[in-house]
N, C-alpha and C. Protein backbone atom coordinates (compact mmCIF):
# COMPACT_ATOMS: atom_id res chain seq x y z
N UNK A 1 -3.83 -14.86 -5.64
CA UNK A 1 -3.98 -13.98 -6.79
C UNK A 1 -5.02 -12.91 -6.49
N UNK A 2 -5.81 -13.58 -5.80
CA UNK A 2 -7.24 -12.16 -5.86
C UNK A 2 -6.45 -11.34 -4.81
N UNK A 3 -5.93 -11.94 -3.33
CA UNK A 3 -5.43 -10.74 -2.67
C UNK A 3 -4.09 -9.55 -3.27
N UNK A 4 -3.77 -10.33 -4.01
CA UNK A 4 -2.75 -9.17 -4.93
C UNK A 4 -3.76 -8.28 -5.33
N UNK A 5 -4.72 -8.76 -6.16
CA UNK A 5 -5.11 -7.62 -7.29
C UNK A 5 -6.13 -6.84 -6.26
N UNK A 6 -6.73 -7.15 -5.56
CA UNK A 6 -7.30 -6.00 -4.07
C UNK A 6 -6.10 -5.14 -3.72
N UNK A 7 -4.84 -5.18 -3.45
CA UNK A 7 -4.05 -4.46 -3.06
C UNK A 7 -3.90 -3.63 -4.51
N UNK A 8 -3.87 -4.36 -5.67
CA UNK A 8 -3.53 -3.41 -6.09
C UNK A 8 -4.24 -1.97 -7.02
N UNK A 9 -5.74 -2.38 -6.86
CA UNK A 9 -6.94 -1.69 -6.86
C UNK A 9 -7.03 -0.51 -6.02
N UNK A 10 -6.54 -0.74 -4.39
CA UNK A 10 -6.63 0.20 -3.74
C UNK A 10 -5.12 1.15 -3.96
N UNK A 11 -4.42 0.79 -4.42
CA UNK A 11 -2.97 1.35 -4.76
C UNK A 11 -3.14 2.50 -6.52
N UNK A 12 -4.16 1.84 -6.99
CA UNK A 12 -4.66 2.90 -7.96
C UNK A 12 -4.90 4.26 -7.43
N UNK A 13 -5.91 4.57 -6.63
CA UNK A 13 -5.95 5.88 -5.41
C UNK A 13 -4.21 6.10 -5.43
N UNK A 14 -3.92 5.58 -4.16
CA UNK A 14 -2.70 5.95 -3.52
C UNK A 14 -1.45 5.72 -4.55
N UNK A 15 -0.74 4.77 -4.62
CA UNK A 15 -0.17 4.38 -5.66
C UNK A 15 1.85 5.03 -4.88
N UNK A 16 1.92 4.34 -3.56
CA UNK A 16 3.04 4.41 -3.36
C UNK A 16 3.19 4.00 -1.40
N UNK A 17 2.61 2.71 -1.07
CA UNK A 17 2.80 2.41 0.36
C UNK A 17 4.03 2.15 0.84
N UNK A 18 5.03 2.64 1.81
CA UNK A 18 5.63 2.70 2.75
C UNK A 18 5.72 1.91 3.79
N UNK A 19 4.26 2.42 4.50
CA UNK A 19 4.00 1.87 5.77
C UNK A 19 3.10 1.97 6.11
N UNK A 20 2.30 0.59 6.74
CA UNK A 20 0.75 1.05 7.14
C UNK A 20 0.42 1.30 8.88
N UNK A 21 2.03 1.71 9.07
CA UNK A 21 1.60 2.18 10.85
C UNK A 21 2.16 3.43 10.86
N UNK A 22 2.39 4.00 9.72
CA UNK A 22 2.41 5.45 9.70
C UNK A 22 1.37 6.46 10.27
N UNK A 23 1.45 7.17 10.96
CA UNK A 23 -0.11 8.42 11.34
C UNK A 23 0.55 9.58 11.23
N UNK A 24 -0.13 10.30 10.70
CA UNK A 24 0.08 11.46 10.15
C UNK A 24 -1.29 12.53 10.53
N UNK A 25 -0.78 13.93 11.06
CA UNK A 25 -2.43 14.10 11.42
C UNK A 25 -2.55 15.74 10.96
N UNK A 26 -1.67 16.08 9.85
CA UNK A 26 -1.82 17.16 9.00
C UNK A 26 -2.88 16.83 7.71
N UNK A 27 -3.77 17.56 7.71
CA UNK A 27 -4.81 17.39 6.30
C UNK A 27 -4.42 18.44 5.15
N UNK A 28 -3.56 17.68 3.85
CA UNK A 28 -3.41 18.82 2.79
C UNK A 28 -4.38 18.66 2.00
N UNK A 29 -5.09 19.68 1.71
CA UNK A 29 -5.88 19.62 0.06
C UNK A 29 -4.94 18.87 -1.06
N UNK A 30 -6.00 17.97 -1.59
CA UNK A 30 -4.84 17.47 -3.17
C UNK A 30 -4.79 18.61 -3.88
N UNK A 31 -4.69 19.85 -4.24
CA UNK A 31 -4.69 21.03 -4.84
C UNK A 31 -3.59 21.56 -4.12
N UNK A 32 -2.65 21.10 -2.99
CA UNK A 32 -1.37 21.61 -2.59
C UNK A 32 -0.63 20.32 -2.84
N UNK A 33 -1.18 19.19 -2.71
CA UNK A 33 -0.36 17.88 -2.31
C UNK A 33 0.35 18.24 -4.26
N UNK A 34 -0.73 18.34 -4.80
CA UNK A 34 0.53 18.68 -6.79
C UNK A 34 0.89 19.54 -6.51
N UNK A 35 0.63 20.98 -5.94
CA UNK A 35 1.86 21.98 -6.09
C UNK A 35 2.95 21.88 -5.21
N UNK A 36 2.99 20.81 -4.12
CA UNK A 36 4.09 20.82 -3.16
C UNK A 36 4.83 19.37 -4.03
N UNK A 37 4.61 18.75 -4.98
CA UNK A 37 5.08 17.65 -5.50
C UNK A 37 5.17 17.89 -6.65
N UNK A 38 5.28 19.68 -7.09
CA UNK A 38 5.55 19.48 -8.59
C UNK A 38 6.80 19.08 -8.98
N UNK A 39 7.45 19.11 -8.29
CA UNK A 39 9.07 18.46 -8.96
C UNK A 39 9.12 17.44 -8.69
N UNK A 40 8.44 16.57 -8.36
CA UNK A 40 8.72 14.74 -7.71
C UNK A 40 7.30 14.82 -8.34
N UNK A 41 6.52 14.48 -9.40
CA UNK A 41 5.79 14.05 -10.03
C UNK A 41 5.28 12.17 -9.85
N UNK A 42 6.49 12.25 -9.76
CA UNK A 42 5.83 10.28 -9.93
C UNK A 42 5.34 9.60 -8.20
N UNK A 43 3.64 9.45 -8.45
CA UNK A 43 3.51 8.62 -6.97
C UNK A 43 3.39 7.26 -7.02
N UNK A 44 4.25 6.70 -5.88
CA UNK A 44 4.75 5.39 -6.00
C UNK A 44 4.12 4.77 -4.95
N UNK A 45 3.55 3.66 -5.56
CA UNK A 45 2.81 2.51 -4.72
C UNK A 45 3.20 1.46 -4.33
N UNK A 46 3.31 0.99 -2.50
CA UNK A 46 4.23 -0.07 -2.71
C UNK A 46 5.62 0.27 -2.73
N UNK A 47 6.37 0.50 -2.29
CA UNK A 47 7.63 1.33 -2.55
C UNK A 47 8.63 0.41 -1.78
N UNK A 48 9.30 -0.59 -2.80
CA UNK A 48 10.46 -0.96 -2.06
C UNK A 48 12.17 -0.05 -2.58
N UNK A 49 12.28 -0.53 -0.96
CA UNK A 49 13.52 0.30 -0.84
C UNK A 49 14.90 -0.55 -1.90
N UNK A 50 14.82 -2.08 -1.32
CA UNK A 50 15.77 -2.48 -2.08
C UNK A 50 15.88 -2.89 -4.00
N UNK A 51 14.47 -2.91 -4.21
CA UNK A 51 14.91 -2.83 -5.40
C UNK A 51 14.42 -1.19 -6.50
N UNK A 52 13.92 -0.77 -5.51
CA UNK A 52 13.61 0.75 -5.63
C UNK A 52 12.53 0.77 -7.12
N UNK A 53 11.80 -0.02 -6.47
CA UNK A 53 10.43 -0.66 -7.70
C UNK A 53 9.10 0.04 -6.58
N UNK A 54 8.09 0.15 -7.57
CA UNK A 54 6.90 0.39 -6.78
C UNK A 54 5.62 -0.90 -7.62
N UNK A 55 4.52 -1.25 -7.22
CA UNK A 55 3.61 -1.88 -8.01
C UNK A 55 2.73 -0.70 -8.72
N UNK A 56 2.63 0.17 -8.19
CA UNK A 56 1.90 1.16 -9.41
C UNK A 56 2.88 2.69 -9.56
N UNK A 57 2.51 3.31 -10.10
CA UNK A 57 2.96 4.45 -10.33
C UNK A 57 1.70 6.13 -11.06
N UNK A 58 1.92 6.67 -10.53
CA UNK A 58 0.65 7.91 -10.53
C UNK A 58 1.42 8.62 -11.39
N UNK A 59 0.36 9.72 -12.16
CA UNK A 59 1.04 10.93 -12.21
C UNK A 59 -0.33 11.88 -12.16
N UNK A 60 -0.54 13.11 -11.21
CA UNK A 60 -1.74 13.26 -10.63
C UNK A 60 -1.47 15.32 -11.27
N UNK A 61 -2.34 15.27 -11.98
CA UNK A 61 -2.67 16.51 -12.44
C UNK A 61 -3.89 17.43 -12.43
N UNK A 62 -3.88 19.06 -12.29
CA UNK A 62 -4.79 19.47 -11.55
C UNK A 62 -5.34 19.89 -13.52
N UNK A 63 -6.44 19.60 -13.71
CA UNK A 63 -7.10 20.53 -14.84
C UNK A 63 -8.49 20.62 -15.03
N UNK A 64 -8.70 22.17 -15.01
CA UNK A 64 -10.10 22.44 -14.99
C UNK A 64 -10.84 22.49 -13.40
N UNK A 65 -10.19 22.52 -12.41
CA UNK A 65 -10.69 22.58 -11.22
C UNK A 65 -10.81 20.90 -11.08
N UNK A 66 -10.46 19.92 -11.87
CA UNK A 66 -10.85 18.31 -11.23
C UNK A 66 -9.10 17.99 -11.44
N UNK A 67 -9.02 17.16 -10.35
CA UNK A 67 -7.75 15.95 -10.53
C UNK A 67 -7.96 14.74 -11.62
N UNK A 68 -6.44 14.83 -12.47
CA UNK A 68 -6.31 13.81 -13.39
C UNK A 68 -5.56 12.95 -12.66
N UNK A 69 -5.57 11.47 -12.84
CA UNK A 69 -5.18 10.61 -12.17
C UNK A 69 -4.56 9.53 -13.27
N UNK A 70 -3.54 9.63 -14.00
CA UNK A 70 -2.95 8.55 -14.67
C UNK A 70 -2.20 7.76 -14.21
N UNK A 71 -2.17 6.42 -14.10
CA UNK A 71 -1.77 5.51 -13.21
C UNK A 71 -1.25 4.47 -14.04
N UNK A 72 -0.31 3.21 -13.86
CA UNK A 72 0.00 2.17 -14.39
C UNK A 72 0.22 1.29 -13.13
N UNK A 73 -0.25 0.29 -13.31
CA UNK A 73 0.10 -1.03 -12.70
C UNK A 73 0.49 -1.98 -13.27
N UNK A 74 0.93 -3.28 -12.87
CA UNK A 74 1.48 -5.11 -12.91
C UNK A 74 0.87 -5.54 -12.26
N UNK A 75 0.51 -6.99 -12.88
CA UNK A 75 -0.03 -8.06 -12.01
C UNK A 75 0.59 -8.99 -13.08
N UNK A 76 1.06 -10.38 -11.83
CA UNK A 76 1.52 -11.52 -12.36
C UNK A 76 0.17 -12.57 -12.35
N UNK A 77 -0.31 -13.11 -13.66
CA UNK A 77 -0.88 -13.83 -13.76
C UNK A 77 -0.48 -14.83 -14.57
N UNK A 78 0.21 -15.53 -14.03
CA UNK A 78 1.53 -16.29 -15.01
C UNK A 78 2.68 -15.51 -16.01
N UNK A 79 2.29 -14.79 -16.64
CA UNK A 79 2.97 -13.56 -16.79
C UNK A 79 3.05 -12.00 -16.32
N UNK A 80 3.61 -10.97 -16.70
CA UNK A 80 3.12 -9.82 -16.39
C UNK A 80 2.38 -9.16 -16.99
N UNK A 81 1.55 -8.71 -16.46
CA UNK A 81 0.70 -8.15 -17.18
C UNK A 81 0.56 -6.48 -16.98
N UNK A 82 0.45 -5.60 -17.82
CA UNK A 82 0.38 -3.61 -17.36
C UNK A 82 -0.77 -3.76 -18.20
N UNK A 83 -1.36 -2.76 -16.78
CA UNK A 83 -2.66 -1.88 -17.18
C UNK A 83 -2.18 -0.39 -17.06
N UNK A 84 -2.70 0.41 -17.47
CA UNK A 84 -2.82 1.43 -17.74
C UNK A 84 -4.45 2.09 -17.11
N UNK A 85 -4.55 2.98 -16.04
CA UNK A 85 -5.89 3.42 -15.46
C UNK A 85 -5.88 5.32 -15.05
N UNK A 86 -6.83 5.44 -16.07
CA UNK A 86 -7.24 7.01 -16.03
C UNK A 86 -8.66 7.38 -15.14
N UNK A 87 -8.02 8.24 -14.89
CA UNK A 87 -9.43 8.97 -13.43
C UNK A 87 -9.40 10.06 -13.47
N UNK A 88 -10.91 10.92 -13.83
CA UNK A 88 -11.09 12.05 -13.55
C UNK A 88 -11.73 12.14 -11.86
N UNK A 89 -10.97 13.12 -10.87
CA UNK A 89 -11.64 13.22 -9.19
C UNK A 89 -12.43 14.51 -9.23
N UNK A 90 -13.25 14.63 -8.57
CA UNK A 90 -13.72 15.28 -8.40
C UNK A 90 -12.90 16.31 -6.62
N UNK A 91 -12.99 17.04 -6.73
CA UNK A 91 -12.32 17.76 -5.48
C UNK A 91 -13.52 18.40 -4.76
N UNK A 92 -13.71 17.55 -3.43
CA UNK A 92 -14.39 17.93 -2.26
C UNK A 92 -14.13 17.96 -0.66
N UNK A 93 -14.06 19.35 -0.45
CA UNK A 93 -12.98 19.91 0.18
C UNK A 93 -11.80 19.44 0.86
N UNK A 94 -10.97 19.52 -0.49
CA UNK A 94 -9.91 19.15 -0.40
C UNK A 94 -9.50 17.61 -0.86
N UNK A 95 -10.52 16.77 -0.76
CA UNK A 95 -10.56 15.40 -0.86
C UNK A 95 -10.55 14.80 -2.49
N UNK A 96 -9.79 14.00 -2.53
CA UNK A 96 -10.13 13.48 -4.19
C UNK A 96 -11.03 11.92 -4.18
N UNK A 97 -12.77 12.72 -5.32
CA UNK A 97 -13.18 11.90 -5.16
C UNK A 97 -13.47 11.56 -6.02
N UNK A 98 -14.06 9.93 -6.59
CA UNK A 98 -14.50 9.30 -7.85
C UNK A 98 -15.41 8.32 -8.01
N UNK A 99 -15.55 7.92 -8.74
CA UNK A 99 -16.47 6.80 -8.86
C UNK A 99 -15.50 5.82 -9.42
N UNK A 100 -14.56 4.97 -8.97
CA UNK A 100 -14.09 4.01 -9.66
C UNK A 100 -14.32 3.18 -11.22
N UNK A 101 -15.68 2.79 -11.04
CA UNK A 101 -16.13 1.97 -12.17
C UNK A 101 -16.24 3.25 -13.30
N UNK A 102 -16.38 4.80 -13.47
CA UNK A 102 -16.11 5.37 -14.81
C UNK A 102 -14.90 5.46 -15.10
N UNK A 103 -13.53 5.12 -14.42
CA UNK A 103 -12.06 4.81 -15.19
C UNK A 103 -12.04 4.15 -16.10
N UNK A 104 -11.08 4.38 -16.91
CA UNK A 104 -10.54 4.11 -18.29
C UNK A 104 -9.45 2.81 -18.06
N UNK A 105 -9.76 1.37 -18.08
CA UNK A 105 -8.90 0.68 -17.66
C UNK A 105 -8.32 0.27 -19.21
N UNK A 106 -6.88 0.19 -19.40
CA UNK A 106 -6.67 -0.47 -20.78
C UNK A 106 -5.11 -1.34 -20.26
N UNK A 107 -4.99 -2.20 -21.33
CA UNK A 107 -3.85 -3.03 -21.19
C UNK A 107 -2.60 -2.54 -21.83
N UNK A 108 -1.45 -2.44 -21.34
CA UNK A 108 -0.46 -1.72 -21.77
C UNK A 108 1.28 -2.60 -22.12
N UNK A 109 0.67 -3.91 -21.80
CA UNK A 109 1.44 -5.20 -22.00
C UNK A 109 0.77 -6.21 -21.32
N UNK A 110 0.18 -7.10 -22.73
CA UNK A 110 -0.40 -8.34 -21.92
C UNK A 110 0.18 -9.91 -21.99
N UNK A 111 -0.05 -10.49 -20.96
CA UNK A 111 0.03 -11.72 -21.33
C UNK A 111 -0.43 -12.67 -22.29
N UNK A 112 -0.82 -14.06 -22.16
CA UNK A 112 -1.53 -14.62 -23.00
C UNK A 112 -2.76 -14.13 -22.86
N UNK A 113 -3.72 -14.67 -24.12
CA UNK A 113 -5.14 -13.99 -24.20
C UNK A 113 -5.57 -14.50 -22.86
N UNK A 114 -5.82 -15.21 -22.37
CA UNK A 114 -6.74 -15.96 -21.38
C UNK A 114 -6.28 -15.50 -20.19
N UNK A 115 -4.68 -15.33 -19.87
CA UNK A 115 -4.54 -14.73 -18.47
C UNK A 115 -4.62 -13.06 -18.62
N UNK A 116 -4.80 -12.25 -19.79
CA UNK A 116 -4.74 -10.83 -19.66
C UNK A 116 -6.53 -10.94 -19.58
N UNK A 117 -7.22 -11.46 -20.28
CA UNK A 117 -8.43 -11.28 -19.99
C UNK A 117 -9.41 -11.41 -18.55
N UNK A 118 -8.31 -12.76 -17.80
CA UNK A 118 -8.91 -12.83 -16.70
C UNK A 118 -8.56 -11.83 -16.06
N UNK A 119 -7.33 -11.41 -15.57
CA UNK A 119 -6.57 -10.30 -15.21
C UNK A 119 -7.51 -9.23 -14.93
N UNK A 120 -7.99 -8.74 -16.19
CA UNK A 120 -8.64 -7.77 -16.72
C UNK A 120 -10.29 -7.43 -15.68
N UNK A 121 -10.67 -8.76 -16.50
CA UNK A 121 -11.74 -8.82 -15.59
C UNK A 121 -12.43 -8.58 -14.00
N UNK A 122 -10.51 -9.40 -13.74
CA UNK A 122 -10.41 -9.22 -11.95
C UNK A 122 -10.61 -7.59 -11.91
N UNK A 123 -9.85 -7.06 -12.43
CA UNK A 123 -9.38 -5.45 -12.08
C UNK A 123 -11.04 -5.10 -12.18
N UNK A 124 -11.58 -5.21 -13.26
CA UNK A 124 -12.24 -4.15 -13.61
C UNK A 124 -13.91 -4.94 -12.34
N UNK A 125 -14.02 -5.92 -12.01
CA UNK A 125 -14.85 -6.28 -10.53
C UNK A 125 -14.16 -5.78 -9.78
N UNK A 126 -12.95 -5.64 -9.39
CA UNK A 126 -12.55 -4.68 -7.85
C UNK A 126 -12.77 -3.88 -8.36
N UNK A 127 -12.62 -2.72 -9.05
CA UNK A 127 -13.11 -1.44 -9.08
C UNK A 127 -14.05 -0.89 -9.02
N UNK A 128 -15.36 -2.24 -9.38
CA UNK A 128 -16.71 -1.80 -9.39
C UNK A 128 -17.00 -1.96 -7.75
N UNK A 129 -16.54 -2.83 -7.18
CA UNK A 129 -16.81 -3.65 -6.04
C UNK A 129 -16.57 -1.85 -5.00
N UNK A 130 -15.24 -1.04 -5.56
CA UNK A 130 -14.93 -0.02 -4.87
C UNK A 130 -15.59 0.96 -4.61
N UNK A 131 -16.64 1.12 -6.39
CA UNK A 131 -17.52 2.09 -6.46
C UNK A 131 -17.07 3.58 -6.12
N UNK A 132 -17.93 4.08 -5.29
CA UNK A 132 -17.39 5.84 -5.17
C UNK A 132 -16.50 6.31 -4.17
N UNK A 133 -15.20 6.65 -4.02
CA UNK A 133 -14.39 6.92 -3.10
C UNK A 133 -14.27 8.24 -2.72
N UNK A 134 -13.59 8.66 -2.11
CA UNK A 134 -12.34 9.82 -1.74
C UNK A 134 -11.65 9.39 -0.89
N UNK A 135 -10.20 10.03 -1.58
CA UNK A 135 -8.96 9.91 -0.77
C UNK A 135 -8.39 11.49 -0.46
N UNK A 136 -8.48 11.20 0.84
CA UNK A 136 -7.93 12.55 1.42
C UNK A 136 -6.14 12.42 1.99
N UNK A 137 -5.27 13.36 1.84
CA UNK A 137 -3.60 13.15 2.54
C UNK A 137 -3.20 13.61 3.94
N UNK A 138 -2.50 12.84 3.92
CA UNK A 138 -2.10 13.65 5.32
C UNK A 138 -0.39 13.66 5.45
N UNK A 139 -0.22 14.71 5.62
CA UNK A 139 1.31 15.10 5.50
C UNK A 139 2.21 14.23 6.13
N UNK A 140 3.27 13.13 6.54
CA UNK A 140 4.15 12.60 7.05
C UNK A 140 5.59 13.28 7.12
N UNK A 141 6.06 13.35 6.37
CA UNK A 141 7.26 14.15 6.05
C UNK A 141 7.14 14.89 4.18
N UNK A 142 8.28 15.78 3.86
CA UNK A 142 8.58 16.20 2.92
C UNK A 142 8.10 15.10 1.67
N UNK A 143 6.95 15.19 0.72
CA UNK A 143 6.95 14.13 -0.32
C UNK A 143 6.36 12.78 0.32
N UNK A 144 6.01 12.69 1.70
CA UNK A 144 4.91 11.61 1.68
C UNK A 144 4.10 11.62 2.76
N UNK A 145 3.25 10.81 2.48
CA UNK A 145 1.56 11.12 2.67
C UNK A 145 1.05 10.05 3.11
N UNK A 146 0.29 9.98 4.52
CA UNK A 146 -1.04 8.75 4.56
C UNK A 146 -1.96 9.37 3.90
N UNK A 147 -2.71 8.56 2.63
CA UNK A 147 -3.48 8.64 2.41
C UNK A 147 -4.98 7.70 3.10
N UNK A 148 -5.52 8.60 3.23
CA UNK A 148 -6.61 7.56 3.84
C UNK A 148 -8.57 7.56 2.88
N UNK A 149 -9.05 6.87 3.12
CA UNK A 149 -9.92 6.58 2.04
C UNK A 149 -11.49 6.39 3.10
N UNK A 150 -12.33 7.49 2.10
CA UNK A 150 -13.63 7.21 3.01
C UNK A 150 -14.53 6.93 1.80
N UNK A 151 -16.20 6.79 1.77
CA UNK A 151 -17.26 7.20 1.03
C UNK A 151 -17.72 8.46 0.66
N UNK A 152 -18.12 8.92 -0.33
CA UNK A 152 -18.61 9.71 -0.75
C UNK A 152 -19.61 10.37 0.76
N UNK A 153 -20.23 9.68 1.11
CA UNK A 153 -21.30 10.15 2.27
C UNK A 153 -20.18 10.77 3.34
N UNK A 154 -18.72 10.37 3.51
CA UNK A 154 -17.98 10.09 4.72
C UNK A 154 -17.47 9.56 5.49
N UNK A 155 -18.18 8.29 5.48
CA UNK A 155 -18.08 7.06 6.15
C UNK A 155 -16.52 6.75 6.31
N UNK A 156 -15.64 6.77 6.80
CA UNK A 156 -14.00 6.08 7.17
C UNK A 156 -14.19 4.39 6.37
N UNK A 157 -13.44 4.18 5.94
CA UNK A 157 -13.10 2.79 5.39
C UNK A 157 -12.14 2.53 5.87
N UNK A 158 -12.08 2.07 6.86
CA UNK A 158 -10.86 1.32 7.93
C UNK A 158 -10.32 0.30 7.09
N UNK A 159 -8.98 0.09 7.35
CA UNK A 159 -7.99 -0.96 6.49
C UNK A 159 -7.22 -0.77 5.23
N UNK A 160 -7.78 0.39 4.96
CA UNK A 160 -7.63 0.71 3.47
C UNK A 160 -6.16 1.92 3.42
N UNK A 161 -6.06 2.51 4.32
CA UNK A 161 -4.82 3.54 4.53
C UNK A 161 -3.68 3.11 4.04
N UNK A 162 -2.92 4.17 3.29
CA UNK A 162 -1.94 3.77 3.02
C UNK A 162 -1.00 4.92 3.21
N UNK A 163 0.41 4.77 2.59
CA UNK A 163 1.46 5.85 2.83
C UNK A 163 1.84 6.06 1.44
N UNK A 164 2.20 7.03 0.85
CA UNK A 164 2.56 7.22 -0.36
C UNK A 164 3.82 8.35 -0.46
N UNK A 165 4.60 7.93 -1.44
CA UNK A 165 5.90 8.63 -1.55
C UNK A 165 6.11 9.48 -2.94
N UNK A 166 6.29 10.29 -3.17
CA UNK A 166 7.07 11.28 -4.84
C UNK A 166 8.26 11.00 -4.78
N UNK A 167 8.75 10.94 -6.45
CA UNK A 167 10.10 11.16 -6.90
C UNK A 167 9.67 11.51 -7.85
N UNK A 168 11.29 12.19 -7.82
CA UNK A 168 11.59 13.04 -8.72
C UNK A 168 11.79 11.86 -10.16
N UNK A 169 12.08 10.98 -10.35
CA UNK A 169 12.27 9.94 -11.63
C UNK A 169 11.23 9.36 -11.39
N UNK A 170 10.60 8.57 -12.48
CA UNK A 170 9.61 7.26 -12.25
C UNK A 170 10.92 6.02 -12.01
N UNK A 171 10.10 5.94 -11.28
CA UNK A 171 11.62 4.41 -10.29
C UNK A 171 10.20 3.29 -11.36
N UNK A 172 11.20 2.20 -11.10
CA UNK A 172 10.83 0.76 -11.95
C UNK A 172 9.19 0.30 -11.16
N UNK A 173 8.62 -0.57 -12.32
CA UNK A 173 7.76 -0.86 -11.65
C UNK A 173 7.32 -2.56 -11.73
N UNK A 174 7.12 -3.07 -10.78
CA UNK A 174 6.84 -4.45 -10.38
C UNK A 174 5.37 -4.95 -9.94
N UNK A 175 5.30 -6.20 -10.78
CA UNK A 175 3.75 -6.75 -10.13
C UNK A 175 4.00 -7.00 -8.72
């Protein structure tokens, strides 16, 4: 259970893996990555092909010079459970960055009291545990992206890369 909800903490950022032996070695500003994805709006985390489900889903908007980051996830904790997670980024050059722990985490279908609360709890310790990020893209093909994830200072956070895909529909979403 905890290694689910780590994956799916770091899938809040990204919010659509592919493949994690993807390399990609084009750097887009997130300030092109929305205007080259304005018609495929939805970023999908986790992205299976066969049931064409993702575990989270983005929708990443530019306002006021900062990135909006509205996101939904699942987690099975005996039931399913949706959160719902809002992020204002800050944009440094080019990079989208945040402080995790000021998101807006809320429940958007819960289980019983006791497993949405633990649930809850989990999420909202990985996020603190994440603290201040940036995620910067890197072009793969048409609509998807390694995203890769450092510190605020710079520092690379190895392990954490992911691949992320747009569509044009929000495809289904699965814990």
């Amino acid at each position: 259970m905890k290694r689910h909800f780590q994956a799916v903490s770091w899938s809040l950022l990204t919010l659509a893996a592919l493949s994690s032996n993807a390399v990609a070695e084009t750097f887009v500003p997130i300030s092109k990555v929305v205007e080259a994805t304005a018609t495929a709006p939805f970023e999908c985390g986790e992205y299976d092909r066969k049931s064409g489900s993702c575990t989270s889903i983005s929708r990443l908007q530019l306002t006021g010079g900062k990135l909006v980051n509205d996101a939904e996830f699942a987690v099975a904790a005996g039931t399913v459970i949706r959160f719902g997670f809002a992020q204002k980024y800050r944009i440094v050059e080019g990079w989208a960055c945040a402080d995790m722990r000021a998101g807006r985490l809320s429940v958007t279908q819960a289980g019983t009291r006791k497993e949405t609360r633990r649930a809850k709890e989990f999420v909202r310790r990985d996020l603190a545990a994440m603290g201040k990020i940036c995620a910067g893209y890197f072009q793969i093909a048409p609509r998807q992206y390694q995203v890769r994830f450092r510190t605020y200072s710079g520092k690379a956070m190895p392990g954490k890369d992911t691949v992320v895909q747009f569509f044009e529909q929000k495809p289904a979403l699965r814990p």
